[in-house]
Each structure stands twice: as C-alpha cells, then as structure tokens.
PDB file of N, CA and C in Angstrom:
ATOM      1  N   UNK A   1     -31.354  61.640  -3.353  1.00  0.00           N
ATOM      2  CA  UNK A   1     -30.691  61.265  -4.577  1.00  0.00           C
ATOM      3  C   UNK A   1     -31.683  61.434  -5.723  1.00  0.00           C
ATOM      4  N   UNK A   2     -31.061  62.245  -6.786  1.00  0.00           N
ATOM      5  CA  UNK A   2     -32.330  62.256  -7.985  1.00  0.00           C
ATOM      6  C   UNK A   2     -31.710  61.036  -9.114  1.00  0.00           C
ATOM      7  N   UNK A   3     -32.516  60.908  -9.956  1.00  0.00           N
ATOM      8  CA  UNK A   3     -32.246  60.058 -10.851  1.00  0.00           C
ATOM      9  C   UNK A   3     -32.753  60.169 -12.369  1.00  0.00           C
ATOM     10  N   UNK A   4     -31.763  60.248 -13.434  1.00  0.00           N
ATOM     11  CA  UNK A   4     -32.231  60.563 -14.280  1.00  0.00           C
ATOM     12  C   UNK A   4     -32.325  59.278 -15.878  1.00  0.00           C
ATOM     13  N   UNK A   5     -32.982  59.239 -16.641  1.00  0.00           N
ATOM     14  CA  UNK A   5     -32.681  58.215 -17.863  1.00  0.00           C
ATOM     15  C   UNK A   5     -31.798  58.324 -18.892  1.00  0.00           C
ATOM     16  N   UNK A   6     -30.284  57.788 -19.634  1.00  0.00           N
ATOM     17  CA  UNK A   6     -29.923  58.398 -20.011  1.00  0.00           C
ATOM     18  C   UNK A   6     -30.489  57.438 -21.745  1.00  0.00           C
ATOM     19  N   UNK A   7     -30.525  58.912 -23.017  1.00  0.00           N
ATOM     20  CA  UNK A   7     -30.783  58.136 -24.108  1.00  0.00           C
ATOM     21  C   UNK A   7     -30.268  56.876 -24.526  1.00  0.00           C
ATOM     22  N   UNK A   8     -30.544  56.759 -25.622  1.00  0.00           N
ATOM     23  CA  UNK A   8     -29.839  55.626 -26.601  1.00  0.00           C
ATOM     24  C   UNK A   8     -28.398  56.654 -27.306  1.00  0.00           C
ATOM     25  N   UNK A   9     -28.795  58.160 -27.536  1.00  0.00           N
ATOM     26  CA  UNK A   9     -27.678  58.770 -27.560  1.00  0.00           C
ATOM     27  C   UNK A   9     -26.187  59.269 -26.913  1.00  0.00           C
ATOM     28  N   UNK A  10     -26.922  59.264 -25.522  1.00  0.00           N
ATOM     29  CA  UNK A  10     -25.888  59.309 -24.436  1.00  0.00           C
ATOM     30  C   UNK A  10     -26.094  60.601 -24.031  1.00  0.00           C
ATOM     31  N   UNK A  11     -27.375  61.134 -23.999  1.00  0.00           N
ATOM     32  CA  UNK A  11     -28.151  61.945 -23.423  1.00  0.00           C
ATOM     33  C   UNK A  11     -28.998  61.786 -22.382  1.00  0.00           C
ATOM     34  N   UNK A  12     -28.643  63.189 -21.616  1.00  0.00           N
ATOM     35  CA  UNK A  12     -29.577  62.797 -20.416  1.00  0.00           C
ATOM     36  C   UNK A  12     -30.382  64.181 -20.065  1.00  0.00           C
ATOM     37  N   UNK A  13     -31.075  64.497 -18.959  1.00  0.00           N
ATOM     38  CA  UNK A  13     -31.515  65.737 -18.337  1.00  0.00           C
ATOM     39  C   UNK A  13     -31.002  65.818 -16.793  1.00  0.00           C
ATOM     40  N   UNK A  14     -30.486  67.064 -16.537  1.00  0.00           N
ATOM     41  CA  UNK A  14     -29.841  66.819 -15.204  1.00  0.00           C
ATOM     42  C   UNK A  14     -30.913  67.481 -14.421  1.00  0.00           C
ATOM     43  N   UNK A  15     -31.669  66.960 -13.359  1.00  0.00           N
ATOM     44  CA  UNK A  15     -32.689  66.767 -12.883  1.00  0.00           C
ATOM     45  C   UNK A  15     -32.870  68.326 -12.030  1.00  0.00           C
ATOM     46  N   UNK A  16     -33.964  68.891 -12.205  1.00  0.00           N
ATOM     47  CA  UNK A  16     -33.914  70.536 -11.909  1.00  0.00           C
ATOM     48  C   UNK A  16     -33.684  70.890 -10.271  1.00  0.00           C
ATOM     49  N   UNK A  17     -33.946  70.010  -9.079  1.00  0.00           N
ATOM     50  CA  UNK A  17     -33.149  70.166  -8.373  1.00  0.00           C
ATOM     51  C   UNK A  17     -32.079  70.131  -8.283  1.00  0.00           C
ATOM     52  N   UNK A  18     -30.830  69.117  -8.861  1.00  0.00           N
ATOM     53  CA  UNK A  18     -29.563  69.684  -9.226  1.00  0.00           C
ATOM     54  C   UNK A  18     -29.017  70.658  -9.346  1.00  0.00           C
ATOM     55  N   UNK A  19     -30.024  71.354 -10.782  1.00  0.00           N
ATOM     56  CA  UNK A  19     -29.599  72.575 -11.327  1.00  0.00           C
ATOM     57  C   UNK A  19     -30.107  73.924 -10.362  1.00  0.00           C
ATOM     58  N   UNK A  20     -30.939  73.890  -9.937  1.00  0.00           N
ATOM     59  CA  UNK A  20     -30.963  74.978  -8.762  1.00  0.00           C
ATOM     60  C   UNK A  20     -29.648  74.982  -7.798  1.00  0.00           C
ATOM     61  N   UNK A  21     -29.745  73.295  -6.893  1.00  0.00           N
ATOM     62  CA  UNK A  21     -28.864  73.696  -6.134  1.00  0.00           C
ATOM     63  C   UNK A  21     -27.504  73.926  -6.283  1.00  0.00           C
ATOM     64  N   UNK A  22     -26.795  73.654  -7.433  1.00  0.00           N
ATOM     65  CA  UNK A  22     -25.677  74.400  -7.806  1.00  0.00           C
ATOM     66  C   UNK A  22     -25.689  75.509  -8.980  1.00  0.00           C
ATOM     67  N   UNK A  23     -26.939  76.058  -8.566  1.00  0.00           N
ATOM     68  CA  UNK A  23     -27.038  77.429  -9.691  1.00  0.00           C
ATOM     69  C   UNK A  23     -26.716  77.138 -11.385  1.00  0.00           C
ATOM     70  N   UNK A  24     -26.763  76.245 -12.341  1.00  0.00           N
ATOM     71  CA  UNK A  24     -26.723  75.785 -12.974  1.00  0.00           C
ATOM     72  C   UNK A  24     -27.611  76.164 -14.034  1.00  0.00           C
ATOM     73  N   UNK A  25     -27.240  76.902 -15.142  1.00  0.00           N
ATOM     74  CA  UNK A  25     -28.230  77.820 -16.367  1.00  0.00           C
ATOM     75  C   UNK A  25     -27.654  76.799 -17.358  1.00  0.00           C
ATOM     76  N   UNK A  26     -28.582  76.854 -18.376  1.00  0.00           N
ATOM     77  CA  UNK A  26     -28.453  76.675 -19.752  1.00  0.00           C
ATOM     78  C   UNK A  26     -26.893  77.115 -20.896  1.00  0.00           C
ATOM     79  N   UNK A  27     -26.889  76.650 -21.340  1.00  0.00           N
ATOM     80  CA  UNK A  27     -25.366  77.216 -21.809  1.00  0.00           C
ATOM     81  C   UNK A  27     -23.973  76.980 -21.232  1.00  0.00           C
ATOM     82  N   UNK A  28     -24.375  76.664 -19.551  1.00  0.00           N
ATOM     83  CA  UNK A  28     -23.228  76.624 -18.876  1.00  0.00           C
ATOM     84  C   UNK A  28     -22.462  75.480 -19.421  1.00  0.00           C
ATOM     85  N   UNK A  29     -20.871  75.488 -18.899  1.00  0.00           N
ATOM     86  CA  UNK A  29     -20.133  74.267 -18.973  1.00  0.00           C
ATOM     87  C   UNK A  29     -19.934  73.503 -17.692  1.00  0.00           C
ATOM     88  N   UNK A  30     -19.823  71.954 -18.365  1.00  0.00           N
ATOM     89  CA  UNK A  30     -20.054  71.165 -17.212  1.00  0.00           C
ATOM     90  C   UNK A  30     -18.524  70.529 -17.921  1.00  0.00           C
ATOM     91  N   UNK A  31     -17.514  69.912 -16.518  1.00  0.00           N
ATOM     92  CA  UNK A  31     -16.574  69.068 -17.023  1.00  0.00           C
ATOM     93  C   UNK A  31     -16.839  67.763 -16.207  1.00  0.00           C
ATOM     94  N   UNK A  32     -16.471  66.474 -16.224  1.00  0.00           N
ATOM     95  CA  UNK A  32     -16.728  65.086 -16.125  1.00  0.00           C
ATOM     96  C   UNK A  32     -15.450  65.043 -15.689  1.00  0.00           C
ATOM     97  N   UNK A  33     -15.391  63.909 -14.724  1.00  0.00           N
ATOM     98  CA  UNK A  33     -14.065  62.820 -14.224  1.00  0.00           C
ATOM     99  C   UNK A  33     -14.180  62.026 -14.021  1.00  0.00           C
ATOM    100  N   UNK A  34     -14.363  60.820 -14.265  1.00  0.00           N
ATOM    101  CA  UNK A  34     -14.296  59.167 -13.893  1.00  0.00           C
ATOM    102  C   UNK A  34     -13.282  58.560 -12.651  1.00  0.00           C
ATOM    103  N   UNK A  35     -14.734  58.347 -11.717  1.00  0.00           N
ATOM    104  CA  UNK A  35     -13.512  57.724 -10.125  1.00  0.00           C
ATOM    105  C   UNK A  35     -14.082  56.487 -10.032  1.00  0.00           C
ATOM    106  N   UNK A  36     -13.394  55.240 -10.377  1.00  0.00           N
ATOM    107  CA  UNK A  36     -13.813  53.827 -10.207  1.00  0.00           C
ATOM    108  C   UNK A  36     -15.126  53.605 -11.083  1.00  0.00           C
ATOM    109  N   UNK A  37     -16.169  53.435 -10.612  1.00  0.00           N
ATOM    110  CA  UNK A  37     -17.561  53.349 -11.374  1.00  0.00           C
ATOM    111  C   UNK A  37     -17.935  54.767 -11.218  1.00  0.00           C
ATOM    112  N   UNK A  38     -17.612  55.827 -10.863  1.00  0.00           N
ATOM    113  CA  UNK A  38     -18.263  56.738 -10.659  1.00  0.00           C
ATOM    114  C   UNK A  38     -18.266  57.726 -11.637  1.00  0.00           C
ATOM    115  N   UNK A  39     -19.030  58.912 -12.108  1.00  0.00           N
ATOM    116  CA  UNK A  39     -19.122  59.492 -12.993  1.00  0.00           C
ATOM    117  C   UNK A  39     -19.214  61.043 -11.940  1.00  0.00           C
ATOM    118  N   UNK A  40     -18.313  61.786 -11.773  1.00  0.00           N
ATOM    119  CA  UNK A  40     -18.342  62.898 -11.092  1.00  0.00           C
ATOM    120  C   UNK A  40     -18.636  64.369 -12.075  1.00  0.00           C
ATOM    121  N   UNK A  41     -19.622  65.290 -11.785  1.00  0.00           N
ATOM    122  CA  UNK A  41     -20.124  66.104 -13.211  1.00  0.00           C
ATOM    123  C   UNK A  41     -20.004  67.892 -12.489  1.00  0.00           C
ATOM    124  N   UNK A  42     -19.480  68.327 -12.922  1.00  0.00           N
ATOM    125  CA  UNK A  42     -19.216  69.784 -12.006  1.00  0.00           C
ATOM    126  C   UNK A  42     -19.531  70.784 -12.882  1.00  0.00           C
ATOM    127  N   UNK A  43     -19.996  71.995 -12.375  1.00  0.00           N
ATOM    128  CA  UNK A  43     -20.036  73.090 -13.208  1.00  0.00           C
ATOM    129  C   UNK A  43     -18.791  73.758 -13.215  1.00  0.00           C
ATOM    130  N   UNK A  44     -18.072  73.777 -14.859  1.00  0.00           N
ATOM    131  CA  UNK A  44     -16.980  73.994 -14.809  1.00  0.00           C
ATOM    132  C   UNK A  44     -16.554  75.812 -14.249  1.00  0.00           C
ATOM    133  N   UNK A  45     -15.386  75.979 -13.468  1.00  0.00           N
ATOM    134  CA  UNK A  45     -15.261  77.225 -13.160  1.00  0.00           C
ATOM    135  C   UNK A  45     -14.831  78.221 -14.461  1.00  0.00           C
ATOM    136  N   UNK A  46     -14.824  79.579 -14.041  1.00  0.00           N
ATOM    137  CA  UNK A  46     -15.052  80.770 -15.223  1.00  0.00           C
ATOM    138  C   UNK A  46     -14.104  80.805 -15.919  1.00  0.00           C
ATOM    139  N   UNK A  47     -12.796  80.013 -15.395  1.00  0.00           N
ATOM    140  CA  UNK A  47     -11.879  80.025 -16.423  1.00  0.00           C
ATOM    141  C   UNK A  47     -11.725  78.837 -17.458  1.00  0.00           C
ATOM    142  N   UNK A  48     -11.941  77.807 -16.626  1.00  0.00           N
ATOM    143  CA  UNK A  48     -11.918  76.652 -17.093  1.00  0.00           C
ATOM    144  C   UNK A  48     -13.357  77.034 -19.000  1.00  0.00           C
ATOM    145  N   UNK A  49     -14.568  77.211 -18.308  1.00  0.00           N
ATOM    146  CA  UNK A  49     -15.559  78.265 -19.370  1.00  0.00           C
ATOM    147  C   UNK A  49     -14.667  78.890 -20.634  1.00  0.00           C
ATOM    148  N   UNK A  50     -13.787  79.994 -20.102  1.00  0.00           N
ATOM    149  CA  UNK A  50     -13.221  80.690 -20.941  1.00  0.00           C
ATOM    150  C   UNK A  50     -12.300  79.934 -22.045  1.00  0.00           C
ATOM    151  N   UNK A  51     -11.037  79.035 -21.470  1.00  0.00           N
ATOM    152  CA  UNK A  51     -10.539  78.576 -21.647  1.00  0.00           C
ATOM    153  C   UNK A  51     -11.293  77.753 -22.806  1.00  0.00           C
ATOM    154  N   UNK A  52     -12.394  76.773 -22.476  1.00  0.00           N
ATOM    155  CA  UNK A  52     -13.204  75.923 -23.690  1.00  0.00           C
ATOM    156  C   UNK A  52     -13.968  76.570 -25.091  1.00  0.00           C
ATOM    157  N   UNK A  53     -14.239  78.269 -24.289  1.00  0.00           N
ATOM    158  CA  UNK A  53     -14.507  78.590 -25.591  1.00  0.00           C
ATOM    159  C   UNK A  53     -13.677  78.906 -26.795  1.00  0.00           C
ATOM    160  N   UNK A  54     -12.373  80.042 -26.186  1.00  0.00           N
ATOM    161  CA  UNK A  54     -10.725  79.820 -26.853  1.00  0.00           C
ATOM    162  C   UNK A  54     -10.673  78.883 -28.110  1.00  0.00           C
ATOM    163  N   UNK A  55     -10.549  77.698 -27.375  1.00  0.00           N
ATOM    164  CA  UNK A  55     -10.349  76.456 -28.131  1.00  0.00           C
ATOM    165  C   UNK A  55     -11.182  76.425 -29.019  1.00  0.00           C
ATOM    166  N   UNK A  56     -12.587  76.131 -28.646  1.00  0.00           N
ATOM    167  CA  UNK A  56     -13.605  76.320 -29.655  1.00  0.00           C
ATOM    168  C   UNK A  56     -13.944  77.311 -31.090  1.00  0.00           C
ATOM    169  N   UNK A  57     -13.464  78.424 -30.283  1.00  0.00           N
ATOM    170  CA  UNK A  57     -13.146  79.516 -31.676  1.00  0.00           C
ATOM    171  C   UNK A  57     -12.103  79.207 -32.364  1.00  0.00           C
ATOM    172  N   UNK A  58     -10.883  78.358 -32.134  1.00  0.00           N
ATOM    173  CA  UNK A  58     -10.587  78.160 -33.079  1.00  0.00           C
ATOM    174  C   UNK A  58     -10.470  76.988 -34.168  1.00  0.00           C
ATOM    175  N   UNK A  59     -11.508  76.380 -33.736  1.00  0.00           N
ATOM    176  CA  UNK A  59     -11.840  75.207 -34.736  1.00  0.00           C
ATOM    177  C   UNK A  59     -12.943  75.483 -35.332  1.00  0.00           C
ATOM    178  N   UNK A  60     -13.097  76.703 -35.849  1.00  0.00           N
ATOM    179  CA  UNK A  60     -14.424  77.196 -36.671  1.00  0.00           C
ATOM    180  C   UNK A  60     -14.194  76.593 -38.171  1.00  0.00           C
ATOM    181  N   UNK A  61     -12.879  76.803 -38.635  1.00  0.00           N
ATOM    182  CA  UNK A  61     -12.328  76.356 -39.789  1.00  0.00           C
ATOM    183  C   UNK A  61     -13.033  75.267 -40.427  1.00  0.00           C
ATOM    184  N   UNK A  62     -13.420  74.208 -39.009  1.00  0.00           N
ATOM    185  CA  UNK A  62     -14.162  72.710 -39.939  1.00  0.00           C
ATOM    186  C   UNK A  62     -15.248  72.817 -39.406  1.00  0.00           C
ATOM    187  N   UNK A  63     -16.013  73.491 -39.563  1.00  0.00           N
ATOM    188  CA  UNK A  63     -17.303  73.767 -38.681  1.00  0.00           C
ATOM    189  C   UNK A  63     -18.377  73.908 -40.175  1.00  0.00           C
ATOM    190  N   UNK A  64     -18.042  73.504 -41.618  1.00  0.00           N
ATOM    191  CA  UNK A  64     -18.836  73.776 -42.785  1.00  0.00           C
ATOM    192  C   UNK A  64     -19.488  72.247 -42.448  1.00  0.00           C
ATOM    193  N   UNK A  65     -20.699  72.826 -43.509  1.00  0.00           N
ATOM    194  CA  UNK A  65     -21.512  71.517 -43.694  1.00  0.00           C
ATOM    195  C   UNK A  65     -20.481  70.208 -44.696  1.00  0.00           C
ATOM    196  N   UNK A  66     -19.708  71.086 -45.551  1.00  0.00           N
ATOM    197  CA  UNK A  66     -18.700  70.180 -46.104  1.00  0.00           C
ATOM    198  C   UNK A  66     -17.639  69.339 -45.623  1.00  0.00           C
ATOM    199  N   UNK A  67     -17.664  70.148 -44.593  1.00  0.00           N
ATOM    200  CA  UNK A  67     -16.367  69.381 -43.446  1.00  0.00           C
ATOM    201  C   UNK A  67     -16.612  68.203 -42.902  1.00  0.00           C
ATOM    202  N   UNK A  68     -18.024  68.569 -42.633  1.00  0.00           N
ATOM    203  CA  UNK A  68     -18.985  67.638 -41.662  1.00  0.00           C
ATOM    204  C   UNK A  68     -18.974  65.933 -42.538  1.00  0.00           C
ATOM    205  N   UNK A  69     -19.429  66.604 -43.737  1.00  0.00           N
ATOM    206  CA  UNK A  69     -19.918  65.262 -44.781  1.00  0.00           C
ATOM    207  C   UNK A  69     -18.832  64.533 -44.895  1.00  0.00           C
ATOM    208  N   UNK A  70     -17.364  65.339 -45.081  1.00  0.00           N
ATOM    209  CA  UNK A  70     -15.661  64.687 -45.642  1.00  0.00           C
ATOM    210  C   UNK A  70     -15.636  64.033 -44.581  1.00  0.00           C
ATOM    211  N   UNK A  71     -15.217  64.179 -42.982  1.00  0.00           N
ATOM    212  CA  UNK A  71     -15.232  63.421 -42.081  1.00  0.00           C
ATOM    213  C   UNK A  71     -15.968  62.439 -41.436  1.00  0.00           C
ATOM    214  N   UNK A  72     -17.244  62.637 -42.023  1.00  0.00           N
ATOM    215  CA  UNK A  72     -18.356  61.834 -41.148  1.00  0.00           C
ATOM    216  C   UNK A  72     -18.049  60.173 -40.953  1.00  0.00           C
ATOM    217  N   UNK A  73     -17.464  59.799 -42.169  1.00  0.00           N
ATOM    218  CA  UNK A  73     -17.290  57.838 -42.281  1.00  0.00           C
ATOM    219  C   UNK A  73     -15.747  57.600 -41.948  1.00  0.00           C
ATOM    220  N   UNK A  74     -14.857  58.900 -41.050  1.00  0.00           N
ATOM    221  CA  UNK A  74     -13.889  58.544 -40.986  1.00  0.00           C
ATOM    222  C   UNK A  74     -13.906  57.869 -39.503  1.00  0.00           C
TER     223      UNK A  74
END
C-alpha cells in the first residue's frame, strides 16, 4: 500500500509506483467514484479522455482573465 499527503488545497502526488504500475503519464485523465469511505481513482479510458476534452473546448468562451475576475466572488 503506498501512501500519499494530501494539501491544504486538495492536492496530492500519486505515488510513482502507482503511476508505473498502471502506465500513468502526465497529462493523462484520471476519473474518481466514491464507494462508502472509499475514494476509487482510475485512469480514465480513451474515450472517456476524448469525450472530456470535447467538453473542454467548448468552454473556452470563459476561459479570459476577465471572466475569471466577474465570477470569482460568485
């Protein structure tokens, strides 16, 4: 079992044996599921990938530094 610290941000490092043994690069997507107390973390598959970026391109629209500032105290 590895173990990792998570920030005050809700950041963590997923511990480099992990990432070897499920082949796990930089950039990749990871999706989350919550089972009881448990926190289950997978490398998401190539579509599931595709699919998040999709989405992502199209919320470029509020992606300005102005957008950022209008929403920030909402």
């Amino acid at each position: 079992m590895e173990h990792a610290r998570l920030t005050a941000t809700g950041r963590t490092t997923i511990p480099k044996a992990i990432r070897e043994a499920i082949g796990l690069r930089g950039g990749e997507t990871l999706t989350f599921a919550v089972e009881g107390d448990r926190v289950i973390v997978r490398k998401a598959a190539a579509d599931e990938d595709a699919w998040t970026d999709a989405v992502g391109a199209t919320l470029s629209e509020w992606d300005s530094p102005e957008d950022e500032a209008a929403w920030r105290d909402l």
